[in-house]
PDB file of N, CA and C in Angstrom:
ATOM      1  N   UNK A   1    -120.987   6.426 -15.637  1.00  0.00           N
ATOM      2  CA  UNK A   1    -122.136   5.560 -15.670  1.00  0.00           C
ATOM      3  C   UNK A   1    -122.132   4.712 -16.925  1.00  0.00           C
ATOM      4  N   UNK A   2    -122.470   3.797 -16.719  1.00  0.00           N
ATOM      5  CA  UNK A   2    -122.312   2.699 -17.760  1.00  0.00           C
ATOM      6  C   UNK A   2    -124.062   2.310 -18.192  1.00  0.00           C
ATOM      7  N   UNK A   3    -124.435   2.549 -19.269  1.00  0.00           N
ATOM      8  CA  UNK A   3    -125.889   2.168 -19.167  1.00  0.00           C
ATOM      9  C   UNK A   3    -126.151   1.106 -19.870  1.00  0.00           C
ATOM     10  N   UNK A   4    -127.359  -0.321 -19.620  1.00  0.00           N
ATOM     11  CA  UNK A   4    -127.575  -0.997 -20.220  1.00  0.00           C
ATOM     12  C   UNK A   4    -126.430  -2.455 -19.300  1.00  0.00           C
ATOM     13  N   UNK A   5    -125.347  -2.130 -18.439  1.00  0.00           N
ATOM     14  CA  UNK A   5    -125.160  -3.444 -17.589  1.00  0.00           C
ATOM     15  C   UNK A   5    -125.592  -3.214 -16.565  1.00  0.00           C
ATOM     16  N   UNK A   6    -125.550  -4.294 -16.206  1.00  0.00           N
ATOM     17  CA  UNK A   6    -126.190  -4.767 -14.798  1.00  0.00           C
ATOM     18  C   UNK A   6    -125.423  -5.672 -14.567  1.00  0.00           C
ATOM     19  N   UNK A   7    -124.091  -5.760 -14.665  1.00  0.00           N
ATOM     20  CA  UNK A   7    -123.538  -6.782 -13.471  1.00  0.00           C
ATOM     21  C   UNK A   7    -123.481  -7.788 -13.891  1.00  0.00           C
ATOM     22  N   UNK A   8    -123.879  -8.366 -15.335  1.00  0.00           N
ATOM     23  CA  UNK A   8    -123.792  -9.586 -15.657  1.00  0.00           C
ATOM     24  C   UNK A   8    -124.343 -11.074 -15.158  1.00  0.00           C
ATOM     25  N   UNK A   9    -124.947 -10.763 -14.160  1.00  0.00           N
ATOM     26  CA  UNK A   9    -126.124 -11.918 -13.704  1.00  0.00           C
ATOM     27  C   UNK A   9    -127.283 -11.946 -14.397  1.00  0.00           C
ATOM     28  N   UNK A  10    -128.222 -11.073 -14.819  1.00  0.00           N
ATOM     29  CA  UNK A  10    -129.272 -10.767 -15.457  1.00  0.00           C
ATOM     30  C   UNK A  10    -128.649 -11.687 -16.890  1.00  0.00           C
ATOM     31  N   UNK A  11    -127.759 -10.826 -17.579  1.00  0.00           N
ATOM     32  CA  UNK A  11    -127.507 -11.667 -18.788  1.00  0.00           C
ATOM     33  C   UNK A  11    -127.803 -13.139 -19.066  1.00  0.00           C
ATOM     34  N   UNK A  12    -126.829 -13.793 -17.631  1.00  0.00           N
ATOM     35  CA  UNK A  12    -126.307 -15.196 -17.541  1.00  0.00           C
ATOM     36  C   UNK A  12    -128.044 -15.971 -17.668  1.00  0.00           C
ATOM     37  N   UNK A  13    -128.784 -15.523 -16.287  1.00  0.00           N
ATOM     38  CA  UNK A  13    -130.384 -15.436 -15.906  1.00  0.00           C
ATOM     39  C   UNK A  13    -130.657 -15.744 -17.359  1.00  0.00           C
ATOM     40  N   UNK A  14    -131.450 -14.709 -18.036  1.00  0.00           N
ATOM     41  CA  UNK A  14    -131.900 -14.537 -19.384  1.00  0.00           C
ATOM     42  C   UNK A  14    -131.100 -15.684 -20.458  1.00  0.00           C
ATOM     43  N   UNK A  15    -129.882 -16.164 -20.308  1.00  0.00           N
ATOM     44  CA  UNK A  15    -129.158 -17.143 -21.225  1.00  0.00           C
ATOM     45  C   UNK A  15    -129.911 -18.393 -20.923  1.00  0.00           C
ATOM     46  N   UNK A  16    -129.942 -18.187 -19.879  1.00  0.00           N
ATOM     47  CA  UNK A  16    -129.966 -19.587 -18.805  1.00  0.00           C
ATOM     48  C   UNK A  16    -131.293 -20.517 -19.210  1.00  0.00           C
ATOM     49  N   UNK A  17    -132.347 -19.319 -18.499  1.00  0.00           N
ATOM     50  CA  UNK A  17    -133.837 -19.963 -18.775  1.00  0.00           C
ATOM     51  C   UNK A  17    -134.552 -19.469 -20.605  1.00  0.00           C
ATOM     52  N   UNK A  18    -133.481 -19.178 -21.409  1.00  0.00           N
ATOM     53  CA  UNK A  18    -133.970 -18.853 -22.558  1.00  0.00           C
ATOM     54  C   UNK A  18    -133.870 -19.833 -23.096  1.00  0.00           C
ATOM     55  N   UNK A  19    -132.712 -20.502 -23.097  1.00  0.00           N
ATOM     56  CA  UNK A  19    -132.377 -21.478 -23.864  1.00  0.00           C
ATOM     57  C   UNK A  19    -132.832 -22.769 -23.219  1.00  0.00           C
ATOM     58  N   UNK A  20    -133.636 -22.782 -21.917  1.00  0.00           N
ATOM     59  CA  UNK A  20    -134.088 -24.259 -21.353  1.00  0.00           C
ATOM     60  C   UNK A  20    -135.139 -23.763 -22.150  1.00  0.00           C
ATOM     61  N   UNK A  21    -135.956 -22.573 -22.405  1.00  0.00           N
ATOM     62  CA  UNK A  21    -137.437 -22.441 -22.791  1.00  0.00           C
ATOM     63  C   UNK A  21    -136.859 -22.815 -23.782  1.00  0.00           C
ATOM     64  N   UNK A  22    -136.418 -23.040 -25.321  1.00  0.00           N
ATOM     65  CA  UNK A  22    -136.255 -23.107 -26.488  1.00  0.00           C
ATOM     66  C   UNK A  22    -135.906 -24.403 -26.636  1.00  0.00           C
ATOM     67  N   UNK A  23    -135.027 -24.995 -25.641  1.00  0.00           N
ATOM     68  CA  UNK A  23    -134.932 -26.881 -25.663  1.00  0.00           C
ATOM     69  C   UNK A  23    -136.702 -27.114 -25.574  1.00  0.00           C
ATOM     70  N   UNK A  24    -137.456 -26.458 -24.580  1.00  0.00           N
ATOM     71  CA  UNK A  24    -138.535 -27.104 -24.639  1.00  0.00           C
ATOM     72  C   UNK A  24    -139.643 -27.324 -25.468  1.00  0.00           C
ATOM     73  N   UNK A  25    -139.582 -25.968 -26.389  1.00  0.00           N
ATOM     74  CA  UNK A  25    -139.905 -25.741 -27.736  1.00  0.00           C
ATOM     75  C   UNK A  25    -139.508 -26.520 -28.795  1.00  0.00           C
ATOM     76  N   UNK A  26    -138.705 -26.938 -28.884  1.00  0.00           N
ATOM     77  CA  UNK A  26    -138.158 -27.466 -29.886  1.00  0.00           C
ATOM     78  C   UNK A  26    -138.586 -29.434 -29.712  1.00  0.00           C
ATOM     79  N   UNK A  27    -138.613 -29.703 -28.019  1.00  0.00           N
ATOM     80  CA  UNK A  27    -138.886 -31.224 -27.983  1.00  0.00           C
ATOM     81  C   UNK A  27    -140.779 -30.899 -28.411  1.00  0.00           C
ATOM     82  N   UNK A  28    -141.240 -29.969 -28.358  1.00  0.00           N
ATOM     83  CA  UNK A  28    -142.431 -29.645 -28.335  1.00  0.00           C
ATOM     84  C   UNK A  28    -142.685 -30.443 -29.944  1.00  0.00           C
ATOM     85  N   UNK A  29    -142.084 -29.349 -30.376  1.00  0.00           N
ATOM     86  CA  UNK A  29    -142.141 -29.233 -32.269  1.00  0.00           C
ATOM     87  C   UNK A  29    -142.029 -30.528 -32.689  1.00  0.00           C
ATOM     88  N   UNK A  30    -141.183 -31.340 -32.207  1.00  0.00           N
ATOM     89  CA  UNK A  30    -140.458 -32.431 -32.625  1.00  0.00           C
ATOM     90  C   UNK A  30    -141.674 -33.951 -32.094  1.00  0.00           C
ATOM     91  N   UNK A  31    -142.122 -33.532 -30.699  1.00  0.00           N
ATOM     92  CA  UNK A  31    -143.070 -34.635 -30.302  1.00  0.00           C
ATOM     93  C   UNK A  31    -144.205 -34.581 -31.325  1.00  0.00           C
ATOM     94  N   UNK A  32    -144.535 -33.003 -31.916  1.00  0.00           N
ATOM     95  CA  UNK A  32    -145.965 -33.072 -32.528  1.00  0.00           C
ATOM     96  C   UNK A  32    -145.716 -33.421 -33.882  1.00  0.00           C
ATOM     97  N   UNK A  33    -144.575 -33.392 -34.456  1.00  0.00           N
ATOM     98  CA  UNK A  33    -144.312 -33.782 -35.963  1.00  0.00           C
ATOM     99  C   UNK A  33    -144.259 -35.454 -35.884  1.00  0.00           C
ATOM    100  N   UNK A  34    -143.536 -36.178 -35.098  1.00  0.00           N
ATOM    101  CA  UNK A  34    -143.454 -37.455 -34.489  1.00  0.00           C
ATOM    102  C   UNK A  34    -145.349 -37.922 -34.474  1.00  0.00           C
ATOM    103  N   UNK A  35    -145.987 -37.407 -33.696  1.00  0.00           N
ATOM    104  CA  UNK A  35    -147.482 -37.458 -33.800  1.00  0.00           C
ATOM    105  C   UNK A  35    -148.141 -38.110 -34.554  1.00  0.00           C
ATOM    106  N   UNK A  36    -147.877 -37.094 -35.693  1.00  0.00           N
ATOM    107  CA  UNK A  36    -148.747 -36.477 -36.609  1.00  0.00           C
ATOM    108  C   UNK A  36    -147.923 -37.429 -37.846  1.00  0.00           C
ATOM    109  N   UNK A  37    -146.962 -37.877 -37.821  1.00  0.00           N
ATOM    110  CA  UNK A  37    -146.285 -38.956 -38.709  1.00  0.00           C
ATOM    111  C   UNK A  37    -147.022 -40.500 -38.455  1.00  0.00           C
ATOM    112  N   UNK A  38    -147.329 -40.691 -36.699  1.00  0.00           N
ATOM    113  CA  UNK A  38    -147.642 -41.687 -36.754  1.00  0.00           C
ATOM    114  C   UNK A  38    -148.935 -42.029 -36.996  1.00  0.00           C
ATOM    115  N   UNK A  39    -150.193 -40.711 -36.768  1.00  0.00           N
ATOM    116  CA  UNK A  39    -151.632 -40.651 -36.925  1.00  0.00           C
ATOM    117  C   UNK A  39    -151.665 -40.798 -38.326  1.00  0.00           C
ATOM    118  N   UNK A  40    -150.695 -40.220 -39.533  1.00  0.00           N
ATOM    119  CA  UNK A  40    -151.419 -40.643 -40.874  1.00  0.00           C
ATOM    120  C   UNK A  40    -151.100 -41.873 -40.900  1.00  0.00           C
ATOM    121  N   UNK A  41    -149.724 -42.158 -40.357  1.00  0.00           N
ATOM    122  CA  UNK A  41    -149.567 -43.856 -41.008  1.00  0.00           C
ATOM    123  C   UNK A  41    -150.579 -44.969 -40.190  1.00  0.00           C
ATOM    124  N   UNK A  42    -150.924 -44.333 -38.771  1.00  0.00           N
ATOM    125  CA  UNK A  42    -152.051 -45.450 -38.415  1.00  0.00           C
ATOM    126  C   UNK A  42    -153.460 -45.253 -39.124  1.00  0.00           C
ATOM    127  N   UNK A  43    -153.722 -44.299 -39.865  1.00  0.00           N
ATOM    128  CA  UNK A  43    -155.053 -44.225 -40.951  1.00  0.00           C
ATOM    129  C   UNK A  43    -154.949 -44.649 -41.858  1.00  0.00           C
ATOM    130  N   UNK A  44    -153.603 -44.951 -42.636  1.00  0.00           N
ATOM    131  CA  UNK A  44    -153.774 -45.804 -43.538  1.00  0.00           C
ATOM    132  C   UNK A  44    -154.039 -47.114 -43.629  1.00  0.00           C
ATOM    133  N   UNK A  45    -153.057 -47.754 -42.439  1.00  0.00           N
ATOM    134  CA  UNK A  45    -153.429 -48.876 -42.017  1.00  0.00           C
ATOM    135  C   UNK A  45    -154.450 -49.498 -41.822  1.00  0.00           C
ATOM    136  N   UNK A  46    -155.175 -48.157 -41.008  1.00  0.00           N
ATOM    137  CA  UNK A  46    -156.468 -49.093 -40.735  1.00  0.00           C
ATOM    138  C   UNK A  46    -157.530 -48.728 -41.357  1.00  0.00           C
ATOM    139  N   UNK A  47    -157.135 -48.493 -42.890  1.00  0.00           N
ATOM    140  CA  UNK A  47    -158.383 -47.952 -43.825  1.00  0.00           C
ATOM    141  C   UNK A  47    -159.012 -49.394 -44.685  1.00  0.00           C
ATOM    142  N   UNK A  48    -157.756 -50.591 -44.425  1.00  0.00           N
ATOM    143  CA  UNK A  48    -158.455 -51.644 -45.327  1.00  0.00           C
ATOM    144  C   UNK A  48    -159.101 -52.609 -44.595  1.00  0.00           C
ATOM    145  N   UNK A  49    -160.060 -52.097 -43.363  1.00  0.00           N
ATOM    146  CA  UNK A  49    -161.039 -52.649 -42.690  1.00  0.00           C
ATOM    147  C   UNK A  49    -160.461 -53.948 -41.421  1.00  0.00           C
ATOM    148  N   UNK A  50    -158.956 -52.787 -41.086  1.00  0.00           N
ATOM    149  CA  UNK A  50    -158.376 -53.441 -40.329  1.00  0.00           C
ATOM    150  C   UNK A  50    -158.624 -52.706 -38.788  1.00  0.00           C
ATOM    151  N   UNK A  51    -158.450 -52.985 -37.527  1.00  0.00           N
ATOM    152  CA  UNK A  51    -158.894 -52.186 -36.553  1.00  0.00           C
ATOM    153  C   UNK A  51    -157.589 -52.296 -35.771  1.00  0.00           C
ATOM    154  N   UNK A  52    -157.753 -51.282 -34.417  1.00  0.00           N
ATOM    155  CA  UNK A  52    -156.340 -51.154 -34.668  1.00  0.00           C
ATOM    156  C   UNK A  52    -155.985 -52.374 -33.573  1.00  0.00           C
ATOM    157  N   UNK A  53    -156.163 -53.669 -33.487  1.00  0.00           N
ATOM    158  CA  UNK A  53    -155.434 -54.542 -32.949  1.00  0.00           C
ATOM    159  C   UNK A  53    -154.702 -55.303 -34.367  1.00  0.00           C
ATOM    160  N   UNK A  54    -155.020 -55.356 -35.565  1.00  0.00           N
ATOM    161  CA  UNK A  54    -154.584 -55.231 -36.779  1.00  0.00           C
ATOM    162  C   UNK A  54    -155.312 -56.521 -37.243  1.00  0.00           C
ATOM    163  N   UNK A  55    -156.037 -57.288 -36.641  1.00  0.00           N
ATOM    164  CA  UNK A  55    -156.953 -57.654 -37.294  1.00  0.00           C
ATOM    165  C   UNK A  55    -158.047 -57.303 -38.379  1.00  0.00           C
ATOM    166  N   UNK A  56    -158.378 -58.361 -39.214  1.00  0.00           N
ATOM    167  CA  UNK A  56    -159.078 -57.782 -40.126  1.00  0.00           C
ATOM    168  C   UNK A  56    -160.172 -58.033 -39.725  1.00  0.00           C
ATOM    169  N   UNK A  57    -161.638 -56.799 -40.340  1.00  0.00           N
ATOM    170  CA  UNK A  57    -163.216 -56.973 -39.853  1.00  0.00           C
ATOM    171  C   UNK A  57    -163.419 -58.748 -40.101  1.00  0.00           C
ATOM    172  N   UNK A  58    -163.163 -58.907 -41.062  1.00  0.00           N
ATOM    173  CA  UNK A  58    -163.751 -60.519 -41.838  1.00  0.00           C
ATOM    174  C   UNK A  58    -163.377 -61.492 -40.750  1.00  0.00           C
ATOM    175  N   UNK A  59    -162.165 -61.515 -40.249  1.00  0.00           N
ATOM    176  CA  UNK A  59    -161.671 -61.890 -39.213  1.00  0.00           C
ATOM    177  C   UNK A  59    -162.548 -61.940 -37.978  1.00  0.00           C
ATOM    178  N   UNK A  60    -162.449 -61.174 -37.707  1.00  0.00           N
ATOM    179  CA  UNK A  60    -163.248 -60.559 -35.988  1.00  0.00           C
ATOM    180  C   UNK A  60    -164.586 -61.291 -36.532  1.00  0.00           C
ATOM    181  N   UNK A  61    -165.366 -61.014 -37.600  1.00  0.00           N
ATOM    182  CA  UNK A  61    -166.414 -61.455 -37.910  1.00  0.00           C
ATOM    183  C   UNK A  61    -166.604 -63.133 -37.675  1.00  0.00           C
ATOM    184  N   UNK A  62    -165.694 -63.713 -38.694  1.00  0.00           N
ATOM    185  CA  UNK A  62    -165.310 -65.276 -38.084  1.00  0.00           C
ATOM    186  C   UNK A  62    -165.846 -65.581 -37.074  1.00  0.00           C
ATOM    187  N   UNK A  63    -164.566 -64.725 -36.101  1.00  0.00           N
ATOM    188  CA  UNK A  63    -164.784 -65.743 -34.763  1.00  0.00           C
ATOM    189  C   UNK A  63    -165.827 -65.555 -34.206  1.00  0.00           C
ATOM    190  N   UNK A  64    -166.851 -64.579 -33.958  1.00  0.00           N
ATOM    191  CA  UNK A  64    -167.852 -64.448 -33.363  1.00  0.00           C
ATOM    192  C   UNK A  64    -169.154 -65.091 -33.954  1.00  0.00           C
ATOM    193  N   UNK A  65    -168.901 -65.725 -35.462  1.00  0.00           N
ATOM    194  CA  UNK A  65    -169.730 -66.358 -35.718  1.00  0.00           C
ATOM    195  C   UNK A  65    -169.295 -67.944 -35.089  1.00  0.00           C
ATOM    196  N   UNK A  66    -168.051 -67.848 -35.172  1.00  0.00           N
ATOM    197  CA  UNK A  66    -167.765 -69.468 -34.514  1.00  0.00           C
ATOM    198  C   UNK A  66    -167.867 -69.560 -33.119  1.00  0.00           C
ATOM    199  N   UNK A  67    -168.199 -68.567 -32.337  1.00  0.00           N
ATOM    200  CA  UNK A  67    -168.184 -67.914 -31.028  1.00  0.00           C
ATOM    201  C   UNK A  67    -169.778 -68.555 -30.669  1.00  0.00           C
ATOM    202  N   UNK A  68    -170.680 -68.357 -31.701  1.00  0.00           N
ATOM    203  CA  UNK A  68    -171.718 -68.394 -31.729  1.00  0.00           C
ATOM    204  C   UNK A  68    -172.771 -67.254 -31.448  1.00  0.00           C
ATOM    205  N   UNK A  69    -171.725 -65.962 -31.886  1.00  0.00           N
ATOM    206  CA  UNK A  69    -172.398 -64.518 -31.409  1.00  0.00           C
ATOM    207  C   UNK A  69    -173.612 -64.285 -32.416  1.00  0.00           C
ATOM    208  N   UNK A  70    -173.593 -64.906 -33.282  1.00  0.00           N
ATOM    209  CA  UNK A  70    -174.282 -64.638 -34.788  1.00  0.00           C
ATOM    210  C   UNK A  70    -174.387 -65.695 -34.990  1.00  0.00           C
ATOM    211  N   UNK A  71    -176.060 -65.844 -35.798  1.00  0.00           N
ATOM    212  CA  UNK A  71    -176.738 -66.469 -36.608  1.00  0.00           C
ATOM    213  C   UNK A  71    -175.859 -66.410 -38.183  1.00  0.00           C
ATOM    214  N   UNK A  72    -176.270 -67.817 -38.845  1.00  0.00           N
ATOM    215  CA  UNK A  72    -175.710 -67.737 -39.926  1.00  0.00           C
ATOM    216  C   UNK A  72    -176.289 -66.199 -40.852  1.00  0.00           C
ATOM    217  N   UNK A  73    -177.549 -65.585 -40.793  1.00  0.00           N
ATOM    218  CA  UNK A  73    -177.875 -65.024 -41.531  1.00  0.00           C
ATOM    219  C   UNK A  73    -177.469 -63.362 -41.165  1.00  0.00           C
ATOM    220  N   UNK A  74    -177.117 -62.938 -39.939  1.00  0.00           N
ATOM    221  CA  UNK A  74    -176.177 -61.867 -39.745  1.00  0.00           C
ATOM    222  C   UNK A  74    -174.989 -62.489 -40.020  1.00  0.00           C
ATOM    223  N   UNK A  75    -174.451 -62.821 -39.590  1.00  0.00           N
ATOM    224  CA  UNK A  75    -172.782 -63.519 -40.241  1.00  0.00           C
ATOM    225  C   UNK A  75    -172.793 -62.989 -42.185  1.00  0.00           C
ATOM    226  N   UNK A  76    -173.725 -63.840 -42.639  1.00  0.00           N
ATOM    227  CA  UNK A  76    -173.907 -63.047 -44.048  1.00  0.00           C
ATOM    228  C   UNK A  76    -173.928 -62.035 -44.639  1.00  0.00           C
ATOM    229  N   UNK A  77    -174.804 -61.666 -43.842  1.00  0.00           N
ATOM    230  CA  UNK A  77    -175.735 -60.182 -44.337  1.00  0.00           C
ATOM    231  C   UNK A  77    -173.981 -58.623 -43.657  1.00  0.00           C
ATOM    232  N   UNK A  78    -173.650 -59.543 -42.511  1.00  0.00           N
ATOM    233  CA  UNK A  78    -172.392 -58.382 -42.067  1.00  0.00           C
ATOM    234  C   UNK A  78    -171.328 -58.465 -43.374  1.00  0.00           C
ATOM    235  N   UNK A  79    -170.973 -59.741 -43.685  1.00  0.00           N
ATOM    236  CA  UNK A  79    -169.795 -60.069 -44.481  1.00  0.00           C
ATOM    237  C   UNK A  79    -170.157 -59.303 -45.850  1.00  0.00           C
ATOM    238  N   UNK A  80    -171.092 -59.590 -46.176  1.00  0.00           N
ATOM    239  CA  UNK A  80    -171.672 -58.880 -47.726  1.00  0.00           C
ATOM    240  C   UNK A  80    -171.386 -57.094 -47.291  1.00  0.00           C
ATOM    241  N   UNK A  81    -171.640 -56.619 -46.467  1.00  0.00           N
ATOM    242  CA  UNK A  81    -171.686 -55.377 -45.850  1.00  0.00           C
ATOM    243  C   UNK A  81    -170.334 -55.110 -45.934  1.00  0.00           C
ATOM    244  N   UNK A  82    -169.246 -55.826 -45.255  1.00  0.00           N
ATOM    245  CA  UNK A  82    -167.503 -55.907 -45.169  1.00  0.00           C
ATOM    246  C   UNK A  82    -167.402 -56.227 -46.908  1.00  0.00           C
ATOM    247  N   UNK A  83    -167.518 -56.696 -47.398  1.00  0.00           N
ATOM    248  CA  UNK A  83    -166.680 -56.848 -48.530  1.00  0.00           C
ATOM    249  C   UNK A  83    -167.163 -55.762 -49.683  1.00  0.00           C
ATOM    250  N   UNK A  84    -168.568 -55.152 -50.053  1.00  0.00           N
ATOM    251  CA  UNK A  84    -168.436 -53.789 -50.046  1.00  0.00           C
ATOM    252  C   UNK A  84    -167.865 -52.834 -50.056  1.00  0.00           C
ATOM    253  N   UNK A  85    -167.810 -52.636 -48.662  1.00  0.00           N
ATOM    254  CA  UNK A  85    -166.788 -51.594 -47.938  1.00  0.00           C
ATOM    255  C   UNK A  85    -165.070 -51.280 -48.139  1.00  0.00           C
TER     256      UNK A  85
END
């Protein structure tokens, strides 16, 4: 009696789907570090009151005053608020 084989299929089995589970682990690890590289660098970016089409607030502000979304005196009162900030 030989204890501990089995014929060598089980082994192959266990090789087989161990190492697809551990490729998948590993693209796992790799997508969330990838992530998490690109979430700080898009917070920095958009910390100097840029949004993320990469326009700037002052900008966006502009046009909607030239839009005619805003009165001159919100147009002001926002911009004083943006440059603040």
């Amino acid at each position: 009696m030989m204890y501990g084989y089995s014929g060598g299929g089980d082994w192959f089995g266990h090789t087989l789907f161990g190492g697809f589970f551990m490729i998948i682990v590993w693209v796992a690890v790799i997508f969330f570090v990838v992530w998490v590289v690109r979430e700080l660098s898009t917070g920095s970016r958009n910390s100097g009151g840029r949004t993320d089409g990469g326009k700037a607030a002052l900008d966006i502000l502009k046009e909607r005053y030239a839009k005619g979304e805003l009165t001159k005196e919100q147009f002001e009162s926002m911009k004083k608020e943006i440059e603040r900030s």
